[in-house]
C-alpha atoms as a PDB file:
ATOM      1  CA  UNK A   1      52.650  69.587 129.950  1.00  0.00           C
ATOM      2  CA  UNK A   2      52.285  69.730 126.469  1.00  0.00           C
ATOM      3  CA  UNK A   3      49.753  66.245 126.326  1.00  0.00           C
ATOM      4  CA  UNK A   4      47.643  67.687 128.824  1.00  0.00           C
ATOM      5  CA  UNK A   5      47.405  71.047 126.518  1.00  0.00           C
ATOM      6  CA  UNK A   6      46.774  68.433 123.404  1.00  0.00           C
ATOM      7  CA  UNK A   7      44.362  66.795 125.703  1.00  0.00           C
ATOM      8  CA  UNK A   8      41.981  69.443 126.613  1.00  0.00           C
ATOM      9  CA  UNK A   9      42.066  71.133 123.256  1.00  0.00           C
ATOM     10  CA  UNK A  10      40.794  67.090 121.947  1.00  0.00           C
ATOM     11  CA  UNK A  11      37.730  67.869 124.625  1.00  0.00           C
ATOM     12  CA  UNK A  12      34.751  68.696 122.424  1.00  0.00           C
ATOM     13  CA  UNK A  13      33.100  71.512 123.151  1.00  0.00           C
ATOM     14  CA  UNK A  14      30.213  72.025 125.521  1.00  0.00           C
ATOM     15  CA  UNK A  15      26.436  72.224 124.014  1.00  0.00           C
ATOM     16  CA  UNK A  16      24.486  73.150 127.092  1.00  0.00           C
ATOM     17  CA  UNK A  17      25.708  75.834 130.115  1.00  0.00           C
ATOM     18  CA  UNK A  18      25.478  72.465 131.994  1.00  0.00           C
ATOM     19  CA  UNK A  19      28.198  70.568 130.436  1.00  0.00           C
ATOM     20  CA  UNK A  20      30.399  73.492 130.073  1.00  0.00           C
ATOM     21  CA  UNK A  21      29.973  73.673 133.857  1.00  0.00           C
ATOM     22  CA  UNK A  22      30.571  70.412 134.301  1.00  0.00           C
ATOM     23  CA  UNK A  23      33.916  70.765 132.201  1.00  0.00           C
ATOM     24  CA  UNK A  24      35.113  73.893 134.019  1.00  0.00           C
ATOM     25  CA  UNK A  25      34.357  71.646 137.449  1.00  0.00           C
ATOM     26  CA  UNK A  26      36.465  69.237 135.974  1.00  0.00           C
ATOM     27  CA  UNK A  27      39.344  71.498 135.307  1.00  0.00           C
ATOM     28  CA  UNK A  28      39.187  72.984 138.364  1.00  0.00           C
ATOM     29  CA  UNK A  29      39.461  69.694 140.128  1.00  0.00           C
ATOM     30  CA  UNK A  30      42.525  68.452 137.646  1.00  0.00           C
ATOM     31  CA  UNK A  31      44.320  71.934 138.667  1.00  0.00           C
ATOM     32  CA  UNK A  32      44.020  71.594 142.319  1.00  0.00           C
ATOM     33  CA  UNK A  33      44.924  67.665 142.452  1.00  0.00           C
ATOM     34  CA  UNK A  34      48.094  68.591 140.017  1.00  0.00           C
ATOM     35  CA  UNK A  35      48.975  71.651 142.784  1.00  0.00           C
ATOM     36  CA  UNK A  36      48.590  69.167 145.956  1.00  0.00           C
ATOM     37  CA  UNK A  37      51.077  66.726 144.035  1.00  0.00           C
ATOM     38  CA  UNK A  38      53.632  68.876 143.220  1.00  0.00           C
ATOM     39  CA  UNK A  39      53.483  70.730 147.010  1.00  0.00           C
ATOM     40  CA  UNK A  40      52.329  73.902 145.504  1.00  0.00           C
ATOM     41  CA  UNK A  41      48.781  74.211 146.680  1.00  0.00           C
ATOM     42  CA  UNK A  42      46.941  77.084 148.727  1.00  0.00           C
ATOM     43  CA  UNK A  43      45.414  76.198 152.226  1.00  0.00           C
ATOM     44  CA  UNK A  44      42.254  76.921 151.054  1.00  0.00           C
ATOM     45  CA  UNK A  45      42.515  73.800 148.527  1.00  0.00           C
ATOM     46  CA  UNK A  46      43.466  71.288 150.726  1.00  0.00           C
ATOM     47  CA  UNK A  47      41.235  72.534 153.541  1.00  0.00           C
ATOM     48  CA  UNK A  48      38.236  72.180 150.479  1.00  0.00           C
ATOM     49  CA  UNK A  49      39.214  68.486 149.869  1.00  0.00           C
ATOM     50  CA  UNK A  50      39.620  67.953 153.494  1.00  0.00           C
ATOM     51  CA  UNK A  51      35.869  69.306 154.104  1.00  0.00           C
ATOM     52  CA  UNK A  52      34.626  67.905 151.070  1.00  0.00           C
ATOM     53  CA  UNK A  53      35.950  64.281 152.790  1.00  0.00           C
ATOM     54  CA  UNK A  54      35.226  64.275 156.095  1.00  0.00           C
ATOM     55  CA  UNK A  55      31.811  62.632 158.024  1.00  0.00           C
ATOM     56  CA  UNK A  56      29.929  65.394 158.111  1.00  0.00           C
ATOM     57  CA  UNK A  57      30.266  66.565 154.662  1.00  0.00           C
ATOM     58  CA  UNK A  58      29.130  63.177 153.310  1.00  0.00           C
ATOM     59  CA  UNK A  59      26.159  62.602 155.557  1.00  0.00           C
ATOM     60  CA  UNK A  60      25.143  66.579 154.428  1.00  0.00           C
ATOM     61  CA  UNK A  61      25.092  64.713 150.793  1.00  0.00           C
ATOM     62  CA  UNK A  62      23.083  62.204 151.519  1.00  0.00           C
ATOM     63  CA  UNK A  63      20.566  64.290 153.721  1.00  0.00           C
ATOM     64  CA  UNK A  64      20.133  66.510 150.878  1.00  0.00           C
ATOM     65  CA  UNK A  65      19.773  62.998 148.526  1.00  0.00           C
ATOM     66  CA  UNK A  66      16.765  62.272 151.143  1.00  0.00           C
ATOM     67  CA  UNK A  67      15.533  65.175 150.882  1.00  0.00           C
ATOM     68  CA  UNK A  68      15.439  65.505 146.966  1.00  0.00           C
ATOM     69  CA  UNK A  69      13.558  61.889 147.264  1.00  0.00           C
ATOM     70  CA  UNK A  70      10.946  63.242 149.533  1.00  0.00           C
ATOM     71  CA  UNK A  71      10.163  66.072 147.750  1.00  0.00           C
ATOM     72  CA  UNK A  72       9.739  64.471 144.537  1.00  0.00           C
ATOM     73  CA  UNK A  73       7.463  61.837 146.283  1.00  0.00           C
ATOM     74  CA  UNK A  74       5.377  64.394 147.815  1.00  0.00           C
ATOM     75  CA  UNK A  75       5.132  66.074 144.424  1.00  0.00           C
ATOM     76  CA  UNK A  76       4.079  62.393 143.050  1.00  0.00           C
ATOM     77  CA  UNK A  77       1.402  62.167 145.774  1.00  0.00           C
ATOM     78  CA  UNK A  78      -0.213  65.543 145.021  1.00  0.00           C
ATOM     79  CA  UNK A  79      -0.232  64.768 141.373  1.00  0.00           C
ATOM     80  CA  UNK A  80      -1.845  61.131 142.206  1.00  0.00           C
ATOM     81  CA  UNK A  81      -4.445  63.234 144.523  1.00  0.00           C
ATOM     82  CA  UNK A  82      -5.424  64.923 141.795  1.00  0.00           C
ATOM     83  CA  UNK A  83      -6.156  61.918 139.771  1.00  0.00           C
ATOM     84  CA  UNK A  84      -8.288  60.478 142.503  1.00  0.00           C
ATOM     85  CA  UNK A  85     -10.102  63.954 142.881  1.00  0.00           C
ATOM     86  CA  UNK A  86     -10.837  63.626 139.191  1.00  0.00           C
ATOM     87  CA  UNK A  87     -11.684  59.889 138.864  1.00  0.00           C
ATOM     88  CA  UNK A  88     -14.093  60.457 141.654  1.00  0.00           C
ATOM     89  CA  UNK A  89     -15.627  63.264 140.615  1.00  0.00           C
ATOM     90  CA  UNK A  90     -16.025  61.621 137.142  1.00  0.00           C
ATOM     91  CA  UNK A  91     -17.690  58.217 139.220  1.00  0.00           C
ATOM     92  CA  UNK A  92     -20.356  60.291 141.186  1.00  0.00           C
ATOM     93  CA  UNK A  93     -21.346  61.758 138.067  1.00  0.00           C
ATOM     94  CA  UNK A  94     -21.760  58.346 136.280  1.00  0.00           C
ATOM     95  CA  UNK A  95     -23.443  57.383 139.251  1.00  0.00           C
ATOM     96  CA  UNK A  96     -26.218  60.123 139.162  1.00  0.00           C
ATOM     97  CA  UNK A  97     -26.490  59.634 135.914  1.00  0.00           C
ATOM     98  CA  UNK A  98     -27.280  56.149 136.083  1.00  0.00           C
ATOM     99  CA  UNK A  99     -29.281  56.816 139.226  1.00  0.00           C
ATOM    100  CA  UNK A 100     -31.277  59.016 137.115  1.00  0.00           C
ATOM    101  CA  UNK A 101     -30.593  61.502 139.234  1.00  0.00           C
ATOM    102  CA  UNK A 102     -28.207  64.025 136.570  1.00  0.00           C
ATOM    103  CA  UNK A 103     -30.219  65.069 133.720  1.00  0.00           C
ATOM    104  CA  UNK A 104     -28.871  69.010 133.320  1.00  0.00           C
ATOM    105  CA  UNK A 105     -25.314  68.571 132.913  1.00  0.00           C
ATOM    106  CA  UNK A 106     -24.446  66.304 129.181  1.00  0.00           C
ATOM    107  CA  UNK A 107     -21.073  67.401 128.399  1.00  0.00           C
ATOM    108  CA  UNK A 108     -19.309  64.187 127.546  1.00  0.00           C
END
């Protein structure tokens, strides 16, 4: 008991609310595997581990990972859409201008 103390006083300290998170997860997760060794855990923490395991659980995780992925690529597409909007609307007015047809409007 004492090296595990030792150990998580060696931890160095979180710098973001993340990471502290992250270590508080982490302790959490050492506590309940150290209870379901030694016999002394609660039927709500094996009943966790047994959801967090099973089929259904796992394909939630990677329906949510899909998910993330299309979002982010529909993000990407608007921000490419934008581009195009600009580099076309940049193009016509080269065009005009060349054309001969744009006199009013010099800005660049």
């Amino acid at each position: 008991m004492a090296a595990k103390k030792s150990e998580a006083a060696a931890r160095r300290p979180a710098s973001t609310p993340l990471q502290r998170e992250q270590q508080l997860i982490a302790l959490a997760t050492d506590e309940a595997e150290r209870q379901m060794r030694e016999g002394t855990a609660s039927a709500q923490v094996i009943s966790h581990f047994l959801k967090m395991g099973s089929e259904r659980e796992q394909l939630e995780r990677q329906k949510m990972a899909y998910e993330t992925e299309l979002l982010k690529a529909r993000t990407d597409n608007l921000t490419n859409v934008g581009r195009m909007e600009e580099l076309t609307e940049k193009a016509l007015k080269a065009f005009r201008q060349y054309s001969g047809q744009d006199f009013g409007d010099e800005d660049d």
